[in-house]
N, C-alpha and C. Protein backbone atom coordinates (compact mmCIF):
# COMPACT_ATOMS: atom_id res chain seq x y z
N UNK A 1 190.73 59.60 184.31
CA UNK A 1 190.43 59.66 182.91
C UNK A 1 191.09 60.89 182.30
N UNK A 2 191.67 60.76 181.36
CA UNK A 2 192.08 62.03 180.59
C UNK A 2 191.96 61.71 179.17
N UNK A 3 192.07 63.47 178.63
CA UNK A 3 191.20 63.80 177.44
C UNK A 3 192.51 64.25 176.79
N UNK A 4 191.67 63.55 175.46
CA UNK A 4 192.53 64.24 173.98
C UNK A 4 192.29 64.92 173.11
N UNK A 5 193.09 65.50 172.51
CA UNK A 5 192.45 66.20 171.38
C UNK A 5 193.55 65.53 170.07
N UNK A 6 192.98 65.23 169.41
CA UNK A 6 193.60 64.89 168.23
C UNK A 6 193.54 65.67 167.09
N UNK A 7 194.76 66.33 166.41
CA UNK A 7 194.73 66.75 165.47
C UNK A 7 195.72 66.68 164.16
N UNK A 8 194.90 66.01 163.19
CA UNK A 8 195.43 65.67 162.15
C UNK A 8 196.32 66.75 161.14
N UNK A 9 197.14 66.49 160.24
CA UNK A 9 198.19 67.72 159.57
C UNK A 9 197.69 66.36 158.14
N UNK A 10 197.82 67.13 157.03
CA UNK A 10 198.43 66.80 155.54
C UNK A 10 196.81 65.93 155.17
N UNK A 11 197.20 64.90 154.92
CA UNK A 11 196.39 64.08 153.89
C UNK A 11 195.91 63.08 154.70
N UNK A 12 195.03 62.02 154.76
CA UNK A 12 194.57 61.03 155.47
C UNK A 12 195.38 59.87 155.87
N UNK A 13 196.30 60.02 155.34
CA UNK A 13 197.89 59.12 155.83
C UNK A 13 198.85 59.73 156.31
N UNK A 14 198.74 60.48 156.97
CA UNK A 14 199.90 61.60 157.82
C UNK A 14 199.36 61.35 159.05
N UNK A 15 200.25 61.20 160.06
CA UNK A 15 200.38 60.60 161.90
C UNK A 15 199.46 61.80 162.27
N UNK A 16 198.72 61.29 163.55
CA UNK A 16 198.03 62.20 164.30
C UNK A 16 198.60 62.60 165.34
N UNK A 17 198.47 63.90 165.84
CA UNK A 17 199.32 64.61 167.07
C UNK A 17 198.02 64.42 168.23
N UNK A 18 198.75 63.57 169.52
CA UNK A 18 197.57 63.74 170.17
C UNK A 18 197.84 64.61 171.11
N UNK A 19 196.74 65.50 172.15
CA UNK A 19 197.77 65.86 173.48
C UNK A 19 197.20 65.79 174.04
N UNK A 20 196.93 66.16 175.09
CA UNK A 20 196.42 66.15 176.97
C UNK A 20 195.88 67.61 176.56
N UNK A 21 194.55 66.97 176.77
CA UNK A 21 194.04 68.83 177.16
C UNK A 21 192.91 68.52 177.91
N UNK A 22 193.64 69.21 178.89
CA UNK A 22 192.67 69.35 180.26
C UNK A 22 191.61 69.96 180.24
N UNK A 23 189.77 69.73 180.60
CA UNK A 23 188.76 70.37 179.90
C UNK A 23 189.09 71.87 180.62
N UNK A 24 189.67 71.82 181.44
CA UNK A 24 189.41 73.52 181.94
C UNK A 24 189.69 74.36 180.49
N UNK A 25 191.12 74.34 180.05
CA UNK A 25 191.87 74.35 178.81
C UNK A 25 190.74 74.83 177.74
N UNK A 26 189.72 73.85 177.41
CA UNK A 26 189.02 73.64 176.27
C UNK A 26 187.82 74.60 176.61
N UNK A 27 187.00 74.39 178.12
CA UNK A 27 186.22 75.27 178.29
C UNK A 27 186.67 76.83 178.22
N UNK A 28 187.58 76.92 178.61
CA UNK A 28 188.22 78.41 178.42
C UNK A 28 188.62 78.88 177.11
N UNK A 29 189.16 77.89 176.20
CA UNK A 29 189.10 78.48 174.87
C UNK A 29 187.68 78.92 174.15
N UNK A 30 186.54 77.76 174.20
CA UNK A 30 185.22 77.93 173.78
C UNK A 30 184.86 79.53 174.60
N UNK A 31 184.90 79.60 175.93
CA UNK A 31 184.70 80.79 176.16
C UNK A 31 185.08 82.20 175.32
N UNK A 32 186.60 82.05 175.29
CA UNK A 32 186.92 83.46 174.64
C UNK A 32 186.55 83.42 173.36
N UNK A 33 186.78 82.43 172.16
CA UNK A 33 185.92 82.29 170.87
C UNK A 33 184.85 82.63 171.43
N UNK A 34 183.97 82.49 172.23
CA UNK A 34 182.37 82.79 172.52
C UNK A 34 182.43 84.53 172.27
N UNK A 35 183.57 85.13 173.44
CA UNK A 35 183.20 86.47 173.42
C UNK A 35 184.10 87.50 172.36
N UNK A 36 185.06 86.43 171.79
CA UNK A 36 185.28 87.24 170.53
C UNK A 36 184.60 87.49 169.27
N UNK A 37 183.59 85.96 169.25
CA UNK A 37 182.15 86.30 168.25
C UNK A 37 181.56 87.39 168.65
N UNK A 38 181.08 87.92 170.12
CA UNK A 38 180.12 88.79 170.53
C UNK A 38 180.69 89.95 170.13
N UNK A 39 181.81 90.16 170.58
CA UNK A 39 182.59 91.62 170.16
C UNK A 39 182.45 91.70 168.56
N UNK A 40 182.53 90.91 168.12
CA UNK A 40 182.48 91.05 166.30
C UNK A 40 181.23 91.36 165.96
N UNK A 41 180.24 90.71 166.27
CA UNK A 41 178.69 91.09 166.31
C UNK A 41 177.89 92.51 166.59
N UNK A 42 178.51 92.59 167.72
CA UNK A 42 178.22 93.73 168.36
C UNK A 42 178.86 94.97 167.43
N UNK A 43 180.10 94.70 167.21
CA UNK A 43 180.74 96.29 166.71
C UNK A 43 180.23 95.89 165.05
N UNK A 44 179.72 94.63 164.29
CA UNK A 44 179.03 94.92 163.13
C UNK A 44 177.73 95.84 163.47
N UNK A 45 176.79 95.58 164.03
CA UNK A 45 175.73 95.71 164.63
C UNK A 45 175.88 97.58 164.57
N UNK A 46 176.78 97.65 165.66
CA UNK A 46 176.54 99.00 165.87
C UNK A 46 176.95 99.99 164.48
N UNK A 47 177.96 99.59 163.65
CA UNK A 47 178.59 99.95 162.48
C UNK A 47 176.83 100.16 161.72
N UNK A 48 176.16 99.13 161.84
CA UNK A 48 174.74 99.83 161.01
C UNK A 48 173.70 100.18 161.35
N UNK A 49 174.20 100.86 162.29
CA UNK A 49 173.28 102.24 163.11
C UNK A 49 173.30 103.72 162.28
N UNK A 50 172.50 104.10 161.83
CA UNK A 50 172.13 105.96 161.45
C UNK A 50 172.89 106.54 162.60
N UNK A 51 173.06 108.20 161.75
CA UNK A 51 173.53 108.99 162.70
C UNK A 51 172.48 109.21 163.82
N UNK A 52 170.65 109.18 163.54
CA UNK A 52 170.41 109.65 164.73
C UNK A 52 169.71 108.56 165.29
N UNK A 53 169.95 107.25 165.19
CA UNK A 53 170.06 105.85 166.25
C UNK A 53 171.12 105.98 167.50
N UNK A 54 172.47 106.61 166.61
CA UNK A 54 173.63 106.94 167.35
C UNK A 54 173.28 108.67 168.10
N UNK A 55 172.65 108.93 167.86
CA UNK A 55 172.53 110.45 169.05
C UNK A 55 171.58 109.90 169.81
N UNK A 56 170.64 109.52 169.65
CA UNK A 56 170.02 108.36 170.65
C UNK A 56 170.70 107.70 171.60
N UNK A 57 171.64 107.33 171.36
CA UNK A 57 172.36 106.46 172.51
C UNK A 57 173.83 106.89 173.17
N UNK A 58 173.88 108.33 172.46
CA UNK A 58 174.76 109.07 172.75
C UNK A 58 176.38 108.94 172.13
N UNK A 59 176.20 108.82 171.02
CA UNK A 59 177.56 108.02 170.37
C UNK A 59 177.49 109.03 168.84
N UNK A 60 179.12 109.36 168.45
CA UNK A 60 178.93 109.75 167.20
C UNK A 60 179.30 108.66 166.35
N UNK A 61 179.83 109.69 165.14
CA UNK A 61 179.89 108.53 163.95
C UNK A 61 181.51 108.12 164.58
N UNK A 62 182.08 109.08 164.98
CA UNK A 62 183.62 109.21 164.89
C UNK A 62 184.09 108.05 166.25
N UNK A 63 182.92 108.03 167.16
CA UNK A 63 182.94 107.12 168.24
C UNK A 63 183.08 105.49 167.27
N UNK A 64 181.83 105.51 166.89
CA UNK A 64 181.62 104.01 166.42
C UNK A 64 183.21 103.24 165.57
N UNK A 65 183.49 104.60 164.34
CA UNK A 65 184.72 104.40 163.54
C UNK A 65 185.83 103.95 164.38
N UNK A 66 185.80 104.22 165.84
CA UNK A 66 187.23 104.32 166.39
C UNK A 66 187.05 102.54 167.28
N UNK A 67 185.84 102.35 167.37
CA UNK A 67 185.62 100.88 168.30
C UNK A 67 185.31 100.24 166.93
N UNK A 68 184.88 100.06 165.99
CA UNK A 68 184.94 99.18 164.81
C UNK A 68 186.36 98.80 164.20
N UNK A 69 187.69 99.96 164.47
CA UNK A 69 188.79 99.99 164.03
C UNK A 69 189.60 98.77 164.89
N UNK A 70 189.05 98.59 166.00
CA UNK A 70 189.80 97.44 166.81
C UNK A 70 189.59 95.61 166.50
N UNK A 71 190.63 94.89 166.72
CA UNK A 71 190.81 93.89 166.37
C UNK A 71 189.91 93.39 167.30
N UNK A 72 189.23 91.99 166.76
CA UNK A 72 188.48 91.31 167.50
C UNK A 72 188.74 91.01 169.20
N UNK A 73 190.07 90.41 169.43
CA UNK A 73 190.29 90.84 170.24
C UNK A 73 190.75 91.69 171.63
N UNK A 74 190.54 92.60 170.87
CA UNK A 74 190.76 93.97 171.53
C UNK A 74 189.71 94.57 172.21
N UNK A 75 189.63 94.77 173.49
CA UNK A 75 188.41 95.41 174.77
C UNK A 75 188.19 96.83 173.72
């Protein structure tokens, strides 16, 4: 059995592109979308922390500014 993904371009009368996508493929994309939401969450999250939430957990302001500055997908 094999899987498709179909994806349509233009208006409801424009050809559909189908392809072979193997679920590993698909589970692995859902994965990293999974943990590029978390990273986005997380560095909102921490962005609205007080300064002394952040001495609490050992972090300055200048820490948070420098991990909020990174692209979603960026460690």
């Amino acid at each position: 059995m094999q899987n498709f993904v179909s994806i349509q371009f233009g208006d409801k009368h424009s050809k559909r592109l189908r392809l072979a996508a193997p679920p590993r493929f698909l589970e692995k994309l859902l994965r990293q979308v999974t943990e590029w939401r978390k990273r986005m969450r997380s560095r909102y999250l921490l962005s609205q922390l007080d300064d002394r939430m952040l001495n609490d957990v050992g972090l300055t302001r200048c820490d948070v500014d420098r991990e909020c500055a990174k692209y979603f997908w960026q460690h």
